[in-house]
Protein backbone atom coordinates (compact mmCIF):
# COMPACT_ATOMS: atom_id res chain seq x y z
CA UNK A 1 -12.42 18.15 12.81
CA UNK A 2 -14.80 16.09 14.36
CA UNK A 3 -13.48 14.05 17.18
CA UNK A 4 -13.18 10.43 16.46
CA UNK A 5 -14.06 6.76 18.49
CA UNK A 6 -10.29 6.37 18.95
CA UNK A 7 -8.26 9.26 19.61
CA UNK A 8 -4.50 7.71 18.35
CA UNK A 9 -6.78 7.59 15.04
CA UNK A 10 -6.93 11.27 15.11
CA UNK A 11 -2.72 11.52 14.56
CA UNK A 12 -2.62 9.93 11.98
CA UNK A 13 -4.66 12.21 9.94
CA UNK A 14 -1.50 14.59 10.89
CA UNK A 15 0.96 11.60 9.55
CA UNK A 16 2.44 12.95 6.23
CA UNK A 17 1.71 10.71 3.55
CA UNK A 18 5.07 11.25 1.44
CA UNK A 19 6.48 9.94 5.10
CA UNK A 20 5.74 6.30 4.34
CA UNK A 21 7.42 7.02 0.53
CA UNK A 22 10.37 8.57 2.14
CA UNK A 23 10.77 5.17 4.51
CA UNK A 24 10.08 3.19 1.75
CA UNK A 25 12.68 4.50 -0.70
CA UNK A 26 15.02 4.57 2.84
CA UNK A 27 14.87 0.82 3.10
CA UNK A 28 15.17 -0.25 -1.03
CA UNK A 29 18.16 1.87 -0.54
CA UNK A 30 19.91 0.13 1.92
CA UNK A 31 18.86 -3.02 0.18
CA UNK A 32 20.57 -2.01 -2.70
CA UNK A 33 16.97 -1.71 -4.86
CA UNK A 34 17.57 1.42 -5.59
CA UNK A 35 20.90 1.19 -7.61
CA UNK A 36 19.69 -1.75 -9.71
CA UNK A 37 15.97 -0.76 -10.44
CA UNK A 38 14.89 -3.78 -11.04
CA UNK A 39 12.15 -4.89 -13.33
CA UNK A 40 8.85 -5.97 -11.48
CA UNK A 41 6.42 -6.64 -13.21
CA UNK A 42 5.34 -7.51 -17.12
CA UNK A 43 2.69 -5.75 -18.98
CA UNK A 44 1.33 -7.19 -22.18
CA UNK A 45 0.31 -4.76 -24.50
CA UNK A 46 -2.06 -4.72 -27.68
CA UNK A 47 0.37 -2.82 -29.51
CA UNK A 48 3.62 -4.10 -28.81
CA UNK A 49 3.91 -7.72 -28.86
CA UNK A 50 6.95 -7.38 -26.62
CA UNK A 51 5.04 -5.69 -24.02
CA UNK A 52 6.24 -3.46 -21.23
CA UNK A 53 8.77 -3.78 -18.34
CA UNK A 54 7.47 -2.28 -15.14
CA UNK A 55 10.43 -1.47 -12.49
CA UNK A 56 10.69 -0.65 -9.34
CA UNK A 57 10.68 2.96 -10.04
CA UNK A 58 7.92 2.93 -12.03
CA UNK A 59 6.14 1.54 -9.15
CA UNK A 60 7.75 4.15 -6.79
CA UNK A 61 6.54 7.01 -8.96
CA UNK A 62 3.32 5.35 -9.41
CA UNK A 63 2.96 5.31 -5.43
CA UNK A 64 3.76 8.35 -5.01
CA UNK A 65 1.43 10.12 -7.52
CA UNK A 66 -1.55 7.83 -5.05
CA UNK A 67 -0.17 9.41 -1.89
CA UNK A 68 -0.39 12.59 -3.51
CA UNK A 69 -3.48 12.33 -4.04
CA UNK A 70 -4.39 11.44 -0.45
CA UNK A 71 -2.53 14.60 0.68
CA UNK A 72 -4.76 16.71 -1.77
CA UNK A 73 -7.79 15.41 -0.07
CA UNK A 74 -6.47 15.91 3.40
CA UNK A 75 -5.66 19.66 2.46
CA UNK A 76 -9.60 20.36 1.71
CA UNK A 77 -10.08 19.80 5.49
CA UNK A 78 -9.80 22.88 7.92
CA UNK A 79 -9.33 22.81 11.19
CA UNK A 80 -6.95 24.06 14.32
CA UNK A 81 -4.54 21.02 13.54
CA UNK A 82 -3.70 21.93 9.50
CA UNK A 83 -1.16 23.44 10.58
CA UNK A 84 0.61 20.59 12.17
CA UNK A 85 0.14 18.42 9.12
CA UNK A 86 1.82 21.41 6.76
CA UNK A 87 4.69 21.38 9.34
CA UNK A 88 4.96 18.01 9.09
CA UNK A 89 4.76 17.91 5.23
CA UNK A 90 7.57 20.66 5.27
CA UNK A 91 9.87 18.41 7.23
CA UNK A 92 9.33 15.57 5.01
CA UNK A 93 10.24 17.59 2.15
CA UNK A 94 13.51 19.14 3.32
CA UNK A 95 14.82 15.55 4.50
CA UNK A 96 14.06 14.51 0.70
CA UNK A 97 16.14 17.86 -0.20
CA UNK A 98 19.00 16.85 2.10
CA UNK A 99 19.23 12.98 0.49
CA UNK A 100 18.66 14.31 -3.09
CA UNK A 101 22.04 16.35 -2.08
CA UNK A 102 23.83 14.86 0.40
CA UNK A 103 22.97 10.98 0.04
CA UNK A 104 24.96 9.50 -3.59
CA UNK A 105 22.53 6.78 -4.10
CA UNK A 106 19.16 8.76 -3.54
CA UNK A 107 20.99 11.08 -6.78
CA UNK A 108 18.74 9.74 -9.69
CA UNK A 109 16.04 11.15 -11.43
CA UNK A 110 13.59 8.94 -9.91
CA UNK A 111 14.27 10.31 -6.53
CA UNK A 112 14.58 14.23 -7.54
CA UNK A 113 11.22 13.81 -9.30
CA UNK A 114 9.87 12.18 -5.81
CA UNK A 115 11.29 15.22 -4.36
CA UNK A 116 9.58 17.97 -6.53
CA UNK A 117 6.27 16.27 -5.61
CA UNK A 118 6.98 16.30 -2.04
CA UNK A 119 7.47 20.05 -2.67
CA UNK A 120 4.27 20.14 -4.75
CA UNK A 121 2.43 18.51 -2.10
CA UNK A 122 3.81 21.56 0.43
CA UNK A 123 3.09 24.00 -2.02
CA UNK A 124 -0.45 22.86 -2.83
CA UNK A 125 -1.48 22.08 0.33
CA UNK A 126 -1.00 25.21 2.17
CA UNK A 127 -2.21 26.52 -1.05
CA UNK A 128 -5.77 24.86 -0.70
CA UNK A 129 -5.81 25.44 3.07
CA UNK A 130 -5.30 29.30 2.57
CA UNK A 131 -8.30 29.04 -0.79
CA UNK A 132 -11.05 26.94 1.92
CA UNK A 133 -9.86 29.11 4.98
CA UNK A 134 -10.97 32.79 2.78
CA UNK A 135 -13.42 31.21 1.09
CA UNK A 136 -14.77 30.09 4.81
CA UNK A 137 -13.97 33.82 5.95
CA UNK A 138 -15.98 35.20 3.03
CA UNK A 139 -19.06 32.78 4.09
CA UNK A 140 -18.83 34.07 8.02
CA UNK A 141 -18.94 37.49 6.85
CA UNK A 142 -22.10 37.28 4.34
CA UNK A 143 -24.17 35.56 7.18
CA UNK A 144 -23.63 38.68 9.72
């Protein structure tokens, strides 16, 4: 990785994304957000006249499937310091393991499916890292 005009900038390209999700749901919980899911928003909608409630999960999910995103584009990067961030990712996921089982009001289906993409985003990223790091391998070796 090429070294950056600010070095705290650097860290936080090792911050796990899912991190700021994990906070967020942390604090709606203690609010008491998380029990009520409230509705947040409105959507009209061509084909129902009614249109479409938006909650807070919705948004949550929503959020999430953005941040996932992120971390797939931090995976295609390879460098001495990947390693940290999958360390990092893997600690994020097994605290949302230990609240999906230990904590009663992060038990809802909004939060387990929050939890499978932390997982995902574990899974995939050493997963991507390992794919760039052969295919990187296979490149050194063809230009001997």
């Amino acid at each position: 990785m090429r070294h950056m005009g600010n070095p705290a900038m650097k860290y936080l390209f090792y911050f796990p994304l899912f991190a700021i999700l994990l906070i967020a749901y942390n604090i709606l919980m203690l609010v008491g957000y998380t029990e009520t899911n409230p509705v947040v928003a409105h959507m009209p909608l061509v084909v129902r006249p009614e249109g479409m409630d938006l909650h807070l999960s919705d948004f949550l999910l929503g959020f999430g499937l953005l941040l996932f995103f992120g971390e797939m584009i931090k995976a295609t990067r390879y460098s001495r310091s990947t390693i940290i961030d999958h360390m990092l990712s893997m600690v994020v996921f097994v605290i949302f393991l230990i609240e999906l089982l230990v904590v009663p009001a992060a038990g809802t289906p909004m939060f387990l499916l929050l939890t499978l993409m932390s997982l995902l985003d574990v899974v995939a990223g050493f997963t991507v890292t390992i794919s760039t790091a052969r295919r990187d391998i296979a490149l050194g070796g063809n230009e001997n």
